[in-house]
PDB file of N, CA and C in Angstrom:
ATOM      1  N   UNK A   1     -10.708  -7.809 -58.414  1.00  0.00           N
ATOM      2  CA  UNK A   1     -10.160  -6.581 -57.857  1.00  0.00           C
ATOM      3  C   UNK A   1     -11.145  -5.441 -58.093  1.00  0.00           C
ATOM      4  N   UNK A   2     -11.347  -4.262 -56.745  1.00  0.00           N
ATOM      5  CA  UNK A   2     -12.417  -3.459 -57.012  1.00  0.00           C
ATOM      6  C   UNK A   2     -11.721  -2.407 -57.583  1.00  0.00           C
ATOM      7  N   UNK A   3     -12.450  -2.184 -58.930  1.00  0.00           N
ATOM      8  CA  UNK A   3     -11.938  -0.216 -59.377  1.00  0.00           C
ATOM      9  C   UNK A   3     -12.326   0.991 -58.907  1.00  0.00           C
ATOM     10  N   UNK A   4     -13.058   0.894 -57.999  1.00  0.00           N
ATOM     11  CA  UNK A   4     -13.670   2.469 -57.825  1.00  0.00           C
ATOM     12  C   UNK A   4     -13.132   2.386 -56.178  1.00  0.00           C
ATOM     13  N   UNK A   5     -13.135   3.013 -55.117  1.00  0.00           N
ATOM     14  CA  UNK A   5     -12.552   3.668 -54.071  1.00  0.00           C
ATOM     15  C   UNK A   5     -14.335   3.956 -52.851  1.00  0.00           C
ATOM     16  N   UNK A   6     -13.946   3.496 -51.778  1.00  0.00           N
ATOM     17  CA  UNK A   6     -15.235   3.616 -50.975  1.00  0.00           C
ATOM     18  C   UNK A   6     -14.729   4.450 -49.818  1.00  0.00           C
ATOM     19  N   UNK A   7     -15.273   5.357 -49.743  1.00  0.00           N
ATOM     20  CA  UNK A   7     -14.693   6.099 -48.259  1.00  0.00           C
ATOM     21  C   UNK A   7     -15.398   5.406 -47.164  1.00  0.00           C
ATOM     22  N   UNK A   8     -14.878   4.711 -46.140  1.00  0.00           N
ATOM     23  CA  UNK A   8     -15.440   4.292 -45.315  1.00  0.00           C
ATOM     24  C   UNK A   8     -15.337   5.338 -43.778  1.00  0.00           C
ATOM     25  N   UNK A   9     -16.887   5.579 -43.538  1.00  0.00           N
ATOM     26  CA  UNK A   9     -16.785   6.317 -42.339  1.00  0.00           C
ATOM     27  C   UNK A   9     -16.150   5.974 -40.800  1.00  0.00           C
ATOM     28  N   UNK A  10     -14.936   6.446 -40.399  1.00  0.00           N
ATOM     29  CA  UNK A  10     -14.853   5.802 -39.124  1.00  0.00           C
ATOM     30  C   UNK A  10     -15.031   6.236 -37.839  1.00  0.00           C
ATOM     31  N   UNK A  11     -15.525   5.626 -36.898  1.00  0.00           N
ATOM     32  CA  UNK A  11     -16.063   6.411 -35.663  1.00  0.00           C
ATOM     33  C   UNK A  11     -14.802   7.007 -35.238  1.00  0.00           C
ATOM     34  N   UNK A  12     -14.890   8.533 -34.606  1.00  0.00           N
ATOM     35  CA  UNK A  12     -14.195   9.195 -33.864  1.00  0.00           C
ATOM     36  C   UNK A  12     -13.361   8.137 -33.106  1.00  0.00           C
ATOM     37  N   UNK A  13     -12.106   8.244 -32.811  1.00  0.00           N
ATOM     38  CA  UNK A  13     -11.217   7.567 -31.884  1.00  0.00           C
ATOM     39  C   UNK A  13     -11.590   8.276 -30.508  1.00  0.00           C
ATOM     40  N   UNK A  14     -12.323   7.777 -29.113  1.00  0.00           N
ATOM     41  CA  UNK A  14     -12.681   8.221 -28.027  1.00  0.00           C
ATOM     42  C   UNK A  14     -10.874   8.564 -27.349  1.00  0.00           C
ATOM     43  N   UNK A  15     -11.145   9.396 -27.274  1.00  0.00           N
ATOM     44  CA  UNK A  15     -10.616  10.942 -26.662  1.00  0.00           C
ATOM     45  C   UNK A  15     -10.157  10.288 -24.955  1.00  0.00           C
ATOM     46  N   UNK A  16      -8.827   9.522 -25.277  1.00  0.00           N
ATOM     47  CA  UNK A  16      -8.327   9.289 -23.791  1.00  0.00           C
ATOM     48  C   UNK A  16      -7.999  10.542 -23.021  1.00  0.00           C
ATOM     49  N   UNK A  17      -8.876  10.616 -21.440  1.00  0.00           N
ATOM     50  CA  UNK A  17      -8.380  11.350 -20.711  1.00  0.00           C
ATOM     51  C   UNK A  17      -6.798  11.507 -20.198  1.00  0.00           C
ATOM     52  N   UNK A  18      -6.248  12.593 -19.892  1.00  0.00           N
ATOM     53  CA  UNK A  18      -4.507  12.458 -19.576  1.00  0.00           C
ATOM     54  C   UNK A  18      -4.634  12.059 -18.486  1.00  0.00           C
ATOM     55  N   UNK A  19      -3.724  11.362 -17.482  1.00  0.00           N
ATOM     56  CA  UNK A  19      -4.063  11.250 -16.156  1.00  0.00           C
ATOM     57  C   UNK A  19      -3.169  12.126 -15.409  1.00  0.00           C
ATOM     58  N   UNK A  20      -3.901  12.436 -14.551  1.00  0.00           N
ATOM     59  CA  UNK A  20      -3.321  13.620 -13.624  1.00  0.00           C
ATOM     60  C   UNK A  20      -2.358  12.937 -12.641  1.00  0.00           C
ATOM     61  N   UNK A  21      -0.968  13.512 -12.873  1.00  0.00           N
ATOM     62  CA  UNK A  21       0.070  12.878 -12.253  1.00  0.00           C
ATOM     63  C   UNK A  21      -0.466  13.316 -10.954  1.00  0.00           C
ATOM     64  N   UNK A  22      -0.234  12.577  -9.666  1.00  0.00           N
ATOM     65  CA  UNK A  22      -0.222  12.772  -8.621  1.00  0.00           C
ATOM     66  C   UNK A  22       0.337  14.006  -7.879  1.00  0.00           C
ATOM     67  N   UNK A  23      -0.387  14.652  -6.991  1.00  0.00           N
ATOM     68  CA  UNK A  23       0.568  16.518  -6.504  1.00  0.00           C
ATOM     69  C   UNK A  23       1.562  16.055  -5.734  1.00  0.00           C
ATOM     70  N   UNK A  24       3.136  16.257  -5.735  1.00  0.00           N
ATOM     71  CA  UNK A  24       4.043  15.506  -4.517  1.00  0.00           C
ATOM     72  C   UNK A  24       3.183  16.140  -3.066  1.00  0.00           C
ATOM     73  N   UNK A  25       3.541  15.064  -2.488  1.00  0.00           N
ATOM     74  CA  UNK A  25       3.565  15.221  -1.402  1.00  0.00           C
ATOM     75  C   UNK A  25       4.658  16.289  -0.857  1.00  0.00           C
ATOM     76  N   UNK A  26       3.943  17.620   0.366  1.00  0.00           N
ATOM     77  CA  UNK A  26       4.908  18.255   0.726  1.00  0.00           C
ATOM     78  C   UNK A  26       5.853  16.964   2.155  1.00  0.00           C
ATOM     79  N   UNK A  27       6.817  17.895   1.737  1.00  0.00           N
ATOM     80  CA  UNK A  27       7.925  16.738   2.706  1.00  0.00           C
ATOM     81  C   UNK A  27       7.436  17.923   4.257  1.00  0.00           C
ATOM     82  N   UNK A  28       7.908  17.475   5.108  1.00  0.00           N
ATOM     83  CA  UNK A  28       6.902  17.410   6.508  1.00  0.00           C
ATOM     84  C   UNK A  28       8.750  17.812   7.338  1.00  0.00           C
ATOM     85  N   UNK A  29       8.824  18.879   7.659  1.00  0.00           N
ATOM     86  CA  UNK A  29       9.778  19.688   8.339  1.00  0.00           C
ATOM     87  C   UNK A  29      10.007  19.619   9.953  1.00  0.00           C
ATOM     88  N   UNK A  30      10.230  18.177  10.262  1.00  0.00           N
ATOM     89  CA  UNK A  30      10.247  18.644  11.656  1.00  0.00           C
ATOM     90  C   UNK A  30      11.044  18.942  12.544  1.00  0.00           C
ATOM     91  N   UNK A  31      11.403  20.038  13.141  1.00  0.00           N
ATOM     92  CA  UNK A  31      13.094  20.370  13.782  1.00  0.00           C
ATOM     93  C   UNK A  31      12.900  19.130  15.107  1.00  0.00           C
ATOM     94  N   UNK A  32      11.886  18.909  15.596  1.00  0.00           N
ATOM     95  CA  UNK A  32      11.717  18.390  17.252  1.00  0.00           C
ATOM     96  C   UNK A  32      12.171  16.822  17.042  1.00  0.00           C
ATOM     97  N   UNK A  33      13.014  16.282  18.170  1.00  0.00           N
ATOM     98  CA  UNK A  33      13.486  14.759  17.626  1.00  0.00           C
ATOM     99  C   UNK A  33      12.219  14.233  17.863  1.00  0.00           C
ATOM    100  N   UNK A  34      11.693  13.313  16.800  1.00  0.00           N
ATOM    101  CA  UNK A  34      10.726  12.051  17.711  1.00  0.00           C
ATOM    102  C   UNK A  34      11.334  11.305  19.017  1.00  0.00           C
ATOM    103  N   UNK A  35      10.454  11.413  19.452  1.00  0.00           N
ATOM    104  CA  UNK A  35      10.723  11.051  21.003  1.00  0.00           C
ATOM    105  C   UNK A  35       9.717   9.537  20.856  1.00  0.00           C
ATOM    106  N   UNK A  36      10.672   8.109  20.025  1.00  0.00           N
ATOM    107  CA  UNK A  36       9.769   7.090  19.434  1.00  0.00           C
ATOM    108  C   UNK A  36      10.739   6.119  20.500  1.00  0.00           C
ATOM    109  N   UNK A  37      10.046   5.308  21.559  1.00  0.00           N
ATOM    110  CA  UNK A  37      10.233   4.607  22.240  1.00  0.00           C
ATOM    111  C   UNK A  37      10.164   3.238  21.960  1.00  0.00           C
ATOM    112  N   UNK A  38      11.283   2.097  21.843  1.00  0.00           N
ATOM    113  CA  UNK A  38      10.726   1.107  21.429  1.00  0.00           C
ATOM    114  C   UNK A  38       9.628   0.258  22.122  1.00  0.00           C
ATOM    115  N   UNK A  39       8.662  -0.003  21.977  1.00  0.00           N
ATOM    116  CA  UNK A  39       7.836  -0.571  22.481  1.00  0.00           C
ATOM    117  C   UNK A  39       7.715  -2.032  23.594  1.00  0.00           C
ATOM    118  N   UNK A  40       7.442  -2.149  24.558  1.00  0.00           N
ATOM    119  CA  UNK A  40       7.931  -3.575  25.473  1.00  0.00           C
ATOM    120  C   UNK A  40       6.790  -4.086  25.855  1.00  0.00           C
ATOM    121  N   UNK A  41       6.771  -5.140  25.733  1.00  0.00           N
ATOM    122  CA  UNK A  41       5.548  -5.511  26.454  1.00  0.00           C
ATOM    123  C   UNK A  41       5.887  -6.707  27.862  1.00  0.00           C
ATOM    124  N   UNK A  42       5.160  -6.287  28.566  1.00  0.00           N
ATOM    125  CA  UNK A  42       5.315  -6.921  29.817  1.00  0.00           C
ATOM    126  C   UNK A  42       4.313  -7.770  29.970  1.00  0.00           C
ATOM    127  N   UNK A  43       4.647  -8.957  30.261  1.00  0.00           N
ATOM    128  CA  UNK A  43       3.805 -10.071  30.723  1.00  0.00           C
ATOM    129  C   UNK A  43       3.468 -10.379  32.050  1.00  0.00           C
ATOM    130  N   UNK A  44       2.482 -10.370  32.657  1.00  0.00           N
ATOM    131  CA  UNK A  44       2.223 -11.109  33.902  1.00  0.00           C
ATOM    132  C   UNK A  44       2.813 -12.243  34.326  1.00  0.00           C
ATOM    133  N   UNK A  45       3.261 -12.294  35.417  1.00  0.00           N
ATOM    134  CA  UNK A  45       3.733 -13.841  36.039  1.00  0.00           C
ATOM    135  C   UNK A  45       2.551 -14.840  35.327  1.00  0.00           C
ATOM    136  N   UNK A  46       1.222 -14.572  35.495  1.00  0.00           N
ATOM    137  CA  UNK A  46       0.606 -15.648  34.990  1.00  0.00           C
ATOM    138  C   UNK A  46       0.418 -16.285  34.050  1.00  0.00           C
ATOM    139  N   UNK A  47       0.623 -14.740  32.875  1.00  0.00           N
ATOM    140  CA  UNK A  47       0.674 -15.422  31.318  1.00  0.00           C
ATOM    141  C   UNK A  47       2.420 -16.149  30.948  1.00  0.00           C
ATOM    142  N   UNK A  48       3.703 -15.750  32.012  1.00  0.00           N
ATOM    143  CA  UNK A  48       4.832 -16.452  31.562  1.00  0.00           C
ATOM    144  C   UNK A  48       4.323 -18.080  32.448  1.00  0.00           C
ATOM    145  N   UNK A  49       3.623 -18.189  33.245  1.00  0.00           N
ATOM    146  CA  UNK A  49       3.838 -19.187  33.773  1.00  0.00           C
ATOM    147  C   UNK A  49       2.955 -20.618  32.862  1.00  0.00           C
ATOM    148  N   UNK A  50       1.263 -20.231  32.462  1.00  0.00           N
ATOM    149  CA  UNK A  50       0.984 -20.396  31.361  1.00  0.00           C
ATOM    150  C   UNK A  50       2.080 -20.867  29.929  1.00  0.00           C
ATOM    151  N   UNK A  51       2.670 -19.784  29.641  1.00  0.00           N
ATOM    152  CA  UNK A  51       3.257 -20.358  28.369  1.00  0.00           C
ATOM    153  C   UNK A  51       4.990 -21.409  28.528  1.00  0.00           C
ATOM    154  N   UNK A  52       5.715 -21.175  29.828  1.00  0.00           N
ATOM    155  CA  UNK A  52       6.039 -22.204  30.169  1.00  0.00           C
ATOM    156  C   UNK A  52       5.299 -23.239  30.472  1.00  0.00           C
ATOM    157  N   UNK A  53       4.114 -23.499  30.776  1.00  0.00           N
ATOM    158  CA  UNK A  53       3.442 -24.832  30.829  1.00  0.00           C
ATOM    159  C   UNK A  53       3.154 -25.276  29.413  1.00  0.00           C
ATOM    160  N   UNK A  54       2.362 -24.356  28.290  1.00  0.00           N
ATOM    161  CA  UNK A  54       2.639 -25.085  27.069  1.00  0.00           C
ATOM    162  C   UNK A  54       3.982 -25.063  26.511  1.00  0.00           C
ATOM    163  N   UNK A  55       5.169 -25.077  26.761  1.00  0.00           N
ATOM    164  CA  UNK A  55       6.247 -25.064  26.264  1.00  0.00           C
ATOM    165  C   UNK A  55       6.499 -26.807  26.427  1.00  0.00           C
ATOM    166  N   UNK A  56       6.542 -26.691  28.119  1.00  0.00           N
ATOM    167  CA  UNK A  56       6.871 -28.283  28.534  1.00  0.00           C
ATOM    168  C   UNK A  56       5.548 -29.156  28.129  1.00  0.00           C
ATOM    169  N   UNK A  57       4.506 -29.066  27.931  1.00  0.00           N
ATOM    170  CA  UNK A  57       3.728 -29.865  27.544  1.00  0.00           C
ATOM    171  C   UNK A  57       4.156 -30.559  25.966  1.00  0.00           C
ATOM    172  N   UNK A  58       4.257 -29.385  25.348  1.00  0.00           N
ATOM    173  CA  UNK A  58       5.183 -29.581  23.582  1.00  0.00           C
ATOM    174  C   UNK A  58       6.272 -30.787  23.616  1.00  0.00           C
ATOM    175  N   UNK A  59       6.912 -30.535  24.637  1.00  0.00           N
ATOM    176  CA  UNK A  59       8.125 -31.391  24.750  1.00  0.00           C
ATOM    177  C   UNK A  59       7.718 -32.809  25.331  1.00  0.00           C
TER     178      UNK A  59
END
């Protein structure tokens, strides 16, 4: 067992940066309705006629 006492030097504990909470987002005010259309897509006779042919080919 040691009798005498050693101060041991310890390196500085590195200094965590805080993290910067995120700024809210401002919320976005809009009186005007969206005017959001659902989207359609139209196919050519050629591409339905096409994918009825690989349909019956499958079968």
């Amino acid at each position: 067992m040691v009798d005498w006492e050693v101060e041991i030097e310890r390196p500085p504990r590195p200094q965590r940066h805080r993290q910067r909470q995120p700024e809210p987002e401002p919320e976005i005010q809009d009186d005007e309705l969206l005017d959001l259309k659902p989207l359609q897509i139209e196919m050519s006779d050629k591409e339905e006629e096409e994918e009825d042919n690989d349909e019956i080919q499958k079968l």
